[in-house]
PDB file of N, CA and C in Angstrom:
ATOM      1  N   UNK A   1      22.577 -40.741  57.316  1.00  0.00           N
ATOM      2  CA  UNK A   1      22.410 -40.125  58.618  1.00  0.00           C
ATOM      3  C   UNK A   1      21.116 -39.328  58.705  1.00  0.00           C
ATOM      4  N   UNK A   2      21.340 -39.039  57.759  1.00  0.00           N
ATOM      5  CA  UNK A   2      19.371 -38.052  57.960  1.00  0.00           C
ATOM      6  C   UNK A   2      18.561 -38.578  56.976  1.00  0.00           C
ATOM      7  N   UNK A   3      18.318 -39.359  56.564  1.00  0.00           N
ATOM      8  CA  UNK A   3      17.353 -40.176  55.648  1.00  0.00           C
ATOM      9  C   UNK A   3      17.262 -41.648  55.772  1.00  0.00           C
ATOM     10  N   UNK A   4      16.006 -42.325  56.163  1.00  0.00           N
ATOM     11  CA  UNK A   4      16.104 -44.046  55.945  1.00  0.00           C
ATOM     12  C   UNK A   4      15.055 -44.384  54.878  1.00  0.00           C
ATOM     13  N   UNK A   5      15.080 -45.651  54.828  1.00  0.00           N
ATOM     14  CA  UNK A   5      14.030 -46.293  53.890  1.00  0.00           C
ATOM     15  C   UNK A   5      13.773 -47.706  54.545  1.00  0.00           C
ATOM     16  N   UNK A   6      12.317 -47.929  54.447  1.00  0.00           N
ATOM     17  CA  UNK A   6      11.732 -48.900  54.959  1.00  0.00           C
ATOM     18  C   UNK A   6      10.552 -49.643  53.917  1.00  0.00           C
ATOM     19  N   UNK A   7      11.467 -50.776  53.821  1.00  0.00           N
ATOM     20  CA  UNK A   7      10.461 -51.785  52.476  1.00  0.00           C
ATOM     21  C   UNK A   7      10.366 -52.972  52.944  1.00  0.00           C
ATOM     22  N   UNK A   8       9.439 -53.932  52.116  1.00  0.00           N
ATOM     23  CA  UNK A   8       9.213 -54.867  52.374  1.00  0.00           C
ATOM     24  C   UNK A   8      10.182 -55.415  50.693  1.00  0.00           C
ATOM     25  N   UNK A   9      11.375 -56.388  50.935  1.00  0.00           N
ATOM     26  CA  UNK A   9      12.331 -55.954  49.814  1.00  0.00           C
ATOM     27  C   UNK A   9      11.405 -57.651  49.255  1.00  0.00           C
ATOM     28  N   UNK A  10      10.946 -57.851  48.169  1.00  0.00           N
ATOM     29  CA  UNK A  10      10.457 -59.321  47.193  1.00  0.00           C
ATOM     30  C   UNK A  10      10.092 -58.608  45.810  1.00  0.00           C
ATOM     31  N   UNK A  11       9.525 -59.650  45.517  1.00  0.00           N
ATOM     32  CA  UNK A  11       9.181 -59.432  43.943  1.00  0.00           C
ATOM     33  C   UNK A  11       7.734 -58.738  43.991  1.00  0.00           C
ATOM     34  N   UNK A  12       6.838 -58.550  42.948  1.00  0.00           N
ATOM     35  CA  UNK A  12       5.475 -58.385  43.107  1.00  0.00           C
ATOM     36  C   UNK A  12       4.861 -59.306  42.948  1.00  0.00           C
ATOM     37  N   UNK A  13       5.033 -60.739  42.953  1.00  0.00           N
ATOM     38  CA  UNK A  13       4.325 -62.301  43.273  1.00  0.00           C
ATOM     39  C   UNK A  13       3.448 -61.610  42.114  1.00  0.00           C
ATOM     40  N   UNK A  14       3.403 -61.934  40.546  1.00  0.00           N
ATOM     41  CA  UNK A  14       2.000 -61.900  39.863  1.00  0.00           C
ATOM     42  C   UNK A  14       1.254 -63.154  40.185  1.00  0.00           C
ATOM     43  N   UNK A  15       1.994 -64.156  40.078  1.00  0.00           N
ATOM     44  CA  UNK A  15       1.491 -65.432  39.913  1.00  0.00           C
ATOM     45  C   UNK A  15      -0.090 -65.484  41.334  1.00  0.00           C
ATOM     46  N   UNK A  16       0.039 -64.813  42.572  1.00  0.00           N
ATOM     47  CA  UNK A  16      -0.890 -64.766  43.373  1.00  0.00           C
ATOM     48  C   UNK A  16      -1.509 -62.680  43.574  1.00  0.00           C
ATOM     49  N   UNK A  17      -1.772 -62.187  42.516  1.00  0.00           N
ATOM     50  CA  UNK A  17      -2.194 -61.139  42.884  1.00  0.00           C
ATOM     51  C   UNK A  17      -3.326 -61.128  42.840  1.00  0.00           C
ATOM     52  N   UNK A  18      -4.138 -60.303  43.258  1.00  0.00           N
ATOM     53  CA  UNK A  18      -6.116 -60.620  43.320  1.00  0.00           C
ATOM     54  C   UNK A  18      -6.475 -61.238  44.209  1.00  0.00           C
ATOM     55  N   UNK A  19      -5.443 -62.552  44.835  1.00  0.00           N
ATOM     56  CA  UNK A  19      -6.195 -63.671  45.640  1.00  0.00           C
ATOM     57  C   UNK A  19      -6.001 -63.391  46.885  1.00  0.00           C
ATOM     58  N   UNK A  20      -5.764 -62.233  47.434  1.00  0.00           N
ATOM     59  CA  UNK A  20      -5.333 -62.303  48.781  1.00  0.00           C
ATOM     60  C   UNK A  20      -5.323 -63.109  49.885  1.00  0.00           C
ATOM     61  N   UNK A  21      -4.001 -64.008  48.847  1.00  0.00           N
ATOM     62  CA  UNK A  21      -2.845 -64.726  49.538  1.00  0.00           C
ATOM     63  C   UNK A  21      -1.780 -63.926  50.228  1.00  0.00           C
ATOM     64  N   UNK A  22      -1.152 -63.070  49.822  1.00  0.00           N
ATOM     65  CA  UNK A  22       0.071 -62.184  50.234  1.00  0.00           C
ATOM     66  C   UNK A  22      -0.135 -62.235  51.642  1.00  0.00           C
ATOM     67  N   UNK A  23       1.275 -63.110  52.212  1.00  0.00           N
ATOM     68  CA  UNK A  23       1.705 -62.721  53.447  1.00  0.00           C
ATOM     69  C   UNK A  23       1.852 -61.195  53.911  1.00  0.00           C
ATOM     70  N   UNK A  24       1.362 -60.015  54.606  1.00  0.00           N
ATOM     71  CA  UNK A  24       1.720 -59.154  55.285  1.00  0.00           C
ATOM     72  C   UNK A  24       2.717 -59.009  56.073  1.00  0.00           C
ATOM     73  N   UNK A  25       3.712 -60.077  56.316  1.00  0.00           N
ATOM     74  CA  UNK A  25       4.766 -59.898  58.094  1.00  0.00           C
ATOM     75  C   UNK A  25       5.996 -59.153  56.951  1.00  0.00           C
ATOM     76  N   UNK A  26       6.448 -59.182  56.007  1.00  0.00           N
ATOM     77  CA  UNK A  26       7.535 -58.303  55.485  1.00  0.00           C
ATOM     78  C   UNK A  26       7.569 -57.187  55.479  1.00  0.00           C
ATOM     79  N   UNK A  27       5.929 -56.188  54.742  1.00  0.00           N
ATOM     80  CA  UNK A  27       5.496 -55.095  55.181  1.00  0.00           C
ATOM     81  C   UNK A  27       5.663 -54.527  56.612  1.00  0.00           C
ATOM     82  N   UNK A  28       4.863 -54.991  57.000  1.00  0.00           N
ATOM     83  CA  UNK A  28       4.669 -54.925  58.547  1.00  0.00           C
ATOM     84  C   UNK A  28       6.353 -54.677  59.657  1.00  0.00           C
ATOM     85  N   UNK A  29       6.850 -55.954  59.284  1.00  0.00           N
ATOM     86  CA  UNK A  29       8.476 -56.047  59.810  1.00  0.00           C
ATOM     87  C   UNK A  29       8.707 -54.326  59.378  1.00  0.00           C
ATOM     88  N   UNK A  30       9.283 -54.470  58.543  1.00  0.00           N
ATOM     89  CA  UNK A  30       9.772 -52.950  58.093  1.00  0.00           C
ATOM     90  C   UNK A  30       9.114 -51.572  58.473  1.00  0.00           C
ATOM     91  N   UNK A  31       7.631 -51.839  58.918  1.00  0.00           N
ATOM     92  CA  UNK A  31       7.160 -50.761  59.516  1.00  0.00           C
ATOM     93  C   UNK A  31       7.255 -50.628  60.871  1.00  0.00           C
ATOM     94  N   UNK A  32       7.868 -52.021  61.272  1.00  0.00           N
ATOM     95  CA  UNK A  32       8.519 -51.684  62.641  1.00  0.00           C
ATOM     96  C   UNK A  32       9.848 -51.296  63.136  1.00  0.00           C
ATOM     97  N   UNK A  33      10.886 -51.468  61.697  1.00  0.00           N
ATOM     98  CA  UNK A  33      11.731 -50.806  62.003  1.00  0.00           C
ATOM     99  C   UNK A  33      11.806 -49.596  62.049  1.00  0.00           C
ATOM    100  N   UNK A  34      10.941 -49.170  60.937  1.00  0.00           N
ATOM    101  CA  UNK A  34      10.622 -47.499  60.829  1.00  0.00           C
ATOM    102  C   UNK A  34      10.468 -46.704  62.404  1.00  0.00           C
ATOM    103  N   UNK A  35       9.434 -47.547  63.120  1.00  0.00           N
ATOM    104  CA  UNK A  35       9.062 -47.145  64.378  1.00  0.00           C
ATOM    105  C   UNK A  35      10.059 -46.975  65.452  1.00  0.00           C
ATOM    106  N   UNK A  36      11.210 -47.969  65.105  1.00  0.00           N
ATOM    107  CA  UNK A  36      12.533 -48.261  66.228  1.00  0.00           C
ATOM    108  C   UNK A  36      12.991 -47.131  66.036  1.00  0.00           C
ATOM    109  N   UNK A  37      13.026 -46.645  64.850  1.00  0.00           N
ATOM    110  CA  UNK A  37      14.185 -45.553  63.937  1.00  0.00           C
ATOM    111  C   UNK A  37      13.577 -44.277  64.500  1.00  0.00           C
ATOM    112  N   UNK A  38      12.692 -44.205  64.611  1.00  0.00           N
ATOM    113  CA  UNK A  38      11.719 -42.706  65.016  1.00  0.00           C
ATOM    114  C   UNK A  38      11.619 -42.792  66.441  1.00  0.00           C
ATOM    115  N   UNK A  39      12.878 -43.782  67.007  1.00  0.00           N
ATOM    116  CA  UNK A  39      12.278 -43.565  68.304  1.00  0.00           C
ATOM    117  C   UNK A  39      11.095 -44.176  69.111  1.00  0.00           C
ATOM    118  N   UNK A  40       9.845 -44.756  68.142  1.00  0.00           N
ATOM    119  CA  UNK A  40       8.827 -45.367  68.958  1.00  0.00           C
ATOM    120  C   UNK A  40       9.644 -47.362  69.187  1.00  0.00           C
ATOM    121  N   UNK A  41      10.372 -47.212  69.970  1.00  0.00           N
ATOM    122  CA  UNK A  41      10.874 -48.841  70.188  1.00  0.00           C
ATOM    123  C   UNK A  41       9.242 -49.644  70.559  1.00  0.00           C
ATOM    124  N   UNK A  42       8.749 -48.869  71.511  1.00  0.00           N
ATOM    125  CA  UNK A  42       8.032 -49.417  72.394  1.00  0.00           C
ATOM    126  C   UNK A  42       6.875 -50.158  71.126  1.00  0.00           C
ATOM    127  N   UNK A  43       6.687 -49.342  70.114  1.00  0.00           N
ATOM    128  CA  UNK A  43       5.257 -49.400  69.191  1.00  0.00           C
ATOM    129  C   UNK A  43       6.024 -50.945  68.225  1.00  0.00           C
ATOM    130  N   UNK A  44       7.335 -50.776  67.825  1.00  0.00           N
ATOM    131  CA  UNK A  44       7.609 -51.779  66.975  1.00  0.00           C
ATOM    132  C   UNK A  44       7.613 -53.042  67.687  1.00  0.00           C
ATOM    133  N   UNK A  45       8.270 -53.076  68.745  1.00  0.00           N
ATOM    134  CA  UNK A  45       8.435 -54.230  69.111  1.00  0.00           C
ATOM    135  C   UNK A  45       7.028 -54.371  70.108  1.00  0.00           C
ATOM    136  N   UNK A  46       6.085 -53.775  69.801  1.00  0.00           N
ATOM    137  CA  UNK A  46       4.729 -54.126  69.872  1.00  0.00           C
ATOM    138  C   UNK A  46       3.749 -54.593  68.854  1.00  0.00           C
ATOM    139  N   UNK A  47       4.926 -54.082  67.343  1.00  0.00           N
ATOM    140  CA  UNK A  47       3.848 -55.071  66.313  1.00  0.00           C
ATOM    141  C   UNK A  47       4.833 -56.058  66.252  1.00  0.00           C
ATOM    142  N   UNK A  48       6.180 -56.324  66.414  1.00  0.00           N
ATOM    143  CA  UNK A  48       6.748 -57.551  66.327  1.00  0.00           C
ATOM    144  C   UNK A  48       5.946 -58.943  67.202  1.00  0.00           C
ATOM    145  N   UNK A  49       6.030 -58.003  68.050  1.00  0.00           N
ATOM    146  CA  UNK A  49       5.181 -59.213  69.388  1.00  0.00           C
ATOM    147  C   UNK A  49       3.683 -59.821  68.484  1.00  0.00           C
ATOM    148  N   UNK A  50       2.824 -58.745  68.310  1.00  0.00           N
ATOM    149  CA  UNK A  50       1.490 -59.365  67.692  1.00  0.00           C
ATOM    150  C   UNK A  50       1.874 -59.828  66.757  1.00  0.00           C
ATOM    151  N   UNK A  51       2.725 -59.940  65.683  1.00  0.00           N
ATOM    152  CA  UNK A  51       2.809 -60.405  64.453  1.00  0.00           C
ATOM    153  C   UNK A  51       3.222 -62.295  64.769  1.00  0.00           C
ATOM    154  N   UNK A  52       4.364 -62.291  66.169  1.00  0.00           N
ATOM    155  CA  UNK A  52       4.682 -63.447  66.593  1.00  0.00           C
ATOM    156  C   UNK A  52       3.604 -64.377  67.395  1.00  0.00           C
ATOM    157  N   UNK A  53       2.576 -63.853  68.017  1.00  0.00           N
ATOM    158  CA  UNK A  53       1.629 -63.917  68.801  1.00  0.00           C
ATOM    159  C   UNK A  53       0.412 -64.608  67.424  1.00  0.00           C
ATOM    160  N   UNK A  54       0.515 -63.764  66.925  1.00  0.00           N
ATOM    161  CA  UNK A  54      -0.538 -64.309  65.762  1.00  0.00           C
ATOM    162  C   UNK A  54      -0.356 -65.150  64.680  1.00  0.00           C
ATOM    163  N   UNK A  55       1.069 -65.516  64.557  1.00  0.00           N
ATOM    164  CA  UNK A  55       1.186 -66.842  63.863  1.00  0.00           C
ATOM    165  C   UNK A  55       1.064 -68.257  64.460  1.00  0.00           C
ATOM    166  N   UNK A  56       2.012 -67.366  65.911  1.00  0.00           N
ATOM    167  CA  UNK A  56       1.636 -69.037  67.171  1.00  0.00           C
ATOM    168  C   UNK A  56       0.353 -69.085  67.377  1.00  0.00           C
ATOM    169  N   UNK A  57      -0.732 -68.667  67.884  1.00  0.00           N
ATOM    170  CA  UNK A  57      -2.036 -68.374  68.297  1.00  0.00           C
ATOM    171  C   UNK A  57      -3.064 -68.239  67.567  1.00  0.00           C
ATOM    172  N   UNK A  58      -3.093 -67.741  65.974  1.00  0.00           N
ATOM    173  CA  UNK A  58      -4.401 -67.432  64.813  1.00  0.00           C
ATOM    174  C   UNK A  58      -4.263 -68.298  63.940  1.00  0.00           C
ATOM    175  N   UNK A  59      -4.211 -69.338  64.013  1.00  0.00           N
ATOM    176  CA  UNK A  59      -3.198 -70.843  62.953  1.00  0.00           C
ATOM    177  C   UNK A  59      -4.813 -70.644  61.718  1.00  0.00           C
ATOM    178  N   UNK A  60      -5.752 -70.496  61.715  1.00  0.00           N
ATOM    179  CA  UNK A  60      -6.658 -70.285  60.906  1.00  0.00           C
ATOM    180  C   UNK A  60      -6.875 -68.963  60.569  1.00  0.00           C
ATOM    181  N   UNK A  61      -6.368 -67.913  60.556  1.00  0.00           N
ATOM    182  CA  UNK A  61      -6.453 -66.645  60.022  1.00  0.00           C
ATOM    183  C   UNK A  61      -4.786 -66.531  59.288  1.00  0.00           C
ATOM    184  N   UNK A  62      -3.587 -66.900  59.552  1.00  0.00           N
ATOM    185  CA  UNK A  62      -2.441 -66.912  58.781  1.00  0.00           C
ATOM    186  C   UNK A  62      -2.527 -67.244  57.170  1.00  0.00           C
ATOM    187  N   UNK A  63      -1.436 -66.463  56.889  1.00  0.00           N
ATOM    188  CA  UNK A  63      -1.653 -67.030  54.876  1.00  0.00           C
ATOM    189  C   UNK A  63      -0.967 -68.694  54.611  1.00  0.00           C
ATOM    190  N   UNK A  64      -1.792 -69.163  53.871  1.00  0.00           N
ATOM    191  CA  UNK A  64      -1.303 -70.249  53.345  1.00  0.00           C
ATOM    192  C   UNK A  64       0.639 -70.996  53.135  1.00  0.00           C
ATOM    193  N   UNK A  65       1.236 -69.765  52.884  1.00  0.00           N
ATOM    194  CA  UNK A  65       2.323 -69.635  52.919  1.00  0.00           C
ATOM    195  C   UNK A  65       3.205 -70.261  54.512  1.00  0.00           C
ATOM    196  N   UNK A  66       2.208 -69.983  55.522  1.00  0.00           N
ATOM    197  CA  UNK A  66       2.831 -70.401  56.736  1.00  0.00           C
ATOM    198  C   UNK A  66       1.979 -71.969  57.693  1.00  0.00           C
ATOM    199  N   UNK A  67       1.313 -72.315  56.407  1.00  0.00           N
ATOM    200  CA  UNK A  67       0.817 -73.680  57.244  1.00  0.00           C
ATOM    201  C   UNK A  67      -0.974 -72.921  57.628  1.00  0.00           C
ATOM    202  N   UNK A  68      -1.686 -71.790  56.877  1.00  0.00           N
ATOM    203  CA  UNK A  68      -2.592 -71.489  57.755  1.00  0.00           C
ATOM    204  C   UNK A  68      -4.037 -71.549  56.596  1.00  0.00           C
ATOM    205  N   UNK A  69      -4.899 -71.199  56.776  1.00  0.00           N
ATOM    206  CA  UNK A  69      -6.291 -71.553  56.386  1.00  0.00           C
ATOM    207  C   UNK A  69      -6.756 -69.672  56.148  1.00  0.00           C
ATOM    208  N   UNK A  70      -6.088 -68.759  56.460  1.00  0.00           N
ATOM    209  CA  UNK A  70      -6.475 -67.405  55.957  1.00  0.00           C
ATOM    210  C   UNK A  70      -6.114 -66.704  54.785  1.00  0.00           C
ATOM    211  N   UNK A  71      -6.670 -65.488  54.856  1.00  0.00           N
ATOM    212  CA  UNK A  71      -5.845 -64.752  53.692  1.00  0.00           C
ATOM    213  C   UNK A  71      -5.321 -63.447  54.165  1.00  0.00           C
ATOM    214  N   UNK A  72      -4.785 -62.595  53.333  1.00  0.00           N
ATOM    215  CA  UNK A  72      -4.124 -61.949  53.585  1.00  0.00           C
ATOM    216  C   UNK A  72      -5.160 -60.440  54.545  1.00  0.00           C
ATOM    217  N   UNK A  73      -6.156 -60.408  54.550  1.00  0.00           N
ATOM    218  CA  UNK A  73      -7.238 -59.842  55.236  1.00  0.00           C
ATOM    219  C   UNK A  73      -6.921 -60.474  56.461  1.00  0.00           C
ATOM    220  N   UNK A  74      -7.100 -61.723  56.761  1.00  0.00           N
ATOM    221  CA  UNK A  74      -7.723 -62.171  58.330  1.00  0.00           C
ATOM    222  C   UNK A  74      -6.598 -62.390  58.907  1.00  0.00           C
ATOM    223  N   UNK A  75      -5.196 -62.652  58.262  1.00  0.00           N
ATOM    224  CA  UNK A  75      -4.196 -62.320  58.695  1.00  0.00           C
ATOM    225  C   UNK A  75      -3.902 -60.890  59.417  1.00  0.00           C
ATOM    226  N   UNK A  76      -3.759 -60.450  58.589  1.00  0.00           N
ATOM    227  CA  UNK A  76      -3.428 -58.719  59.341  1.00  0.00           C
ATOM    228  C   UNK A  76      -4.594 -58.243  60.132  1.00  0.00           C
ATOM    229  N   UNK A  77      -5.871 -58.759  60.404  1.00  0.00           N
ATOM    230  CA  UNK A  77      -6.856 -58.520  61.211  1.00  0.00           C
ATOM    231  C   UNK A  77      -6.531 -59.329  62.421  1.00  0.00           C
ATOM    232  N   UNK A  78      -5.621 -60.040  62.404  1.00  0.00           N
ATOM    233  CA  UNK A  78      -5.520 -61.273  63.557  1.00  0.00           C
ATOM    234  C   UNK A  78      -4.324 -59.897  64.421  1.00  0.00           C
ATOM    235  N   UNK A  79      -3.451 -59.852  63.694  1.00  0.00           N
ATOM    236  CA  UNK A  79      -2.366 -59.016  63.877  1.00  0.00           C
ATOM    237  C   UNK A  79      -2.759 -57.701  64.514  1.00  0.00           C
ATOM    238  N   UNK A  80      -3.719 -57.011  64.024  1.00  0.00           N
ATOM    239  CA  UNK A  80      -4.215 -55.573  64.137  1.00  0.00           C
ATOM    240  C   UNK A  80      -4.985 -55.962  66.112  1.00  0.00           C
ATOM    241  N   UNK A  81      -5.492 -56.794  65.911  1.00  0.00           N
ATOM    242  CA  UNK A  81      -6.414 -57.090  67.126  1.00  0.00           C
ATOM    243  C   UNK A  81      -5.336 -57.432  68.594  1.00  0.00           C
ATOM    244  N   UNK A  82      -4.380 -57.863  68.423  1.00  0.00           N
ATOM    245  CA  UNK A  82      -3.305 -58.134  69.309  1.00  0.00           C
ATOM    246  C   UNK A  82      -2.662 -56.855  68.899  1.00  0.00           C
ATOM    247  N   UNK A  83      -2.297 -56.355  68.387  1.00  0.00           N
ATOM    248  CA  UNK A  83      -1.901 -54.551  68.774  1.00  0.00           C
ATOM    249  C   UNK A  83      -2.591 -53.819  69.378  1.00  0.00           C
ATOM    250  N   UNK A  84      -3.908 -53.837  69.149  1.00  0.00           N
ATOM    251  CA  UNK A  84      -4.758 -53.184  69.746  1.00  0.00           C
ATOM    252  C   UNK A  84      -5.314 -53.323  71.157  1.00  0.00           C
ATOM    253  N   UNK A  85      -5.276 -55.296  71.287  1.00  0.00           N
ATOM    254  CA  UNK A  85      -5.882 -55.539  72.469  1.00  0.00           C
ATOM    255  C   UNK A  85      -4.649 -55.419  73.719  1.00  0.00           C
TER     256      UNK A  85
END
């Protein structure tokens, strides 16, 4: 009741660390629940939207993991830019 926790729950993938491959949307997800939880609905389900927006729409900035030609940089830059814009 008076305490939450917000993770992105996987392993630490060694097999791809350094290469920024790592999908961002698990992180991210969870930092939007955080936002629901605090009350900002409006902010989460404003990165839910860009996060959905930018897998349909940034097909060359997504991680490999989802069919895409980016990394884990131009991913969350695809993402960041549809929050912002």
């Amino acid at each position: 009741e008076h305490a939450a926790i917000f993770e992105a729950v996987h392993g630490s993938a060694p097999d791809i660390a350094g290469k920024g491959i790592a999908n961002p949307c698990a992180l991210l997800l969870a930092a939007a629940d955080m936002l629901d939880h605090l009350g900002m609905v409006d902010k989460g389900t404003r990165l839910r939207n860009a996060i959905r927006e930018a897998m349909a729409n940034d097909h060359d900035h997504v991680t490999p993991d989802l069919g895409g030609k980016g990394n884990t940089q131009s991913f969350g830059e695809a993402i960041a830019k549809r929050v912002t814009g």
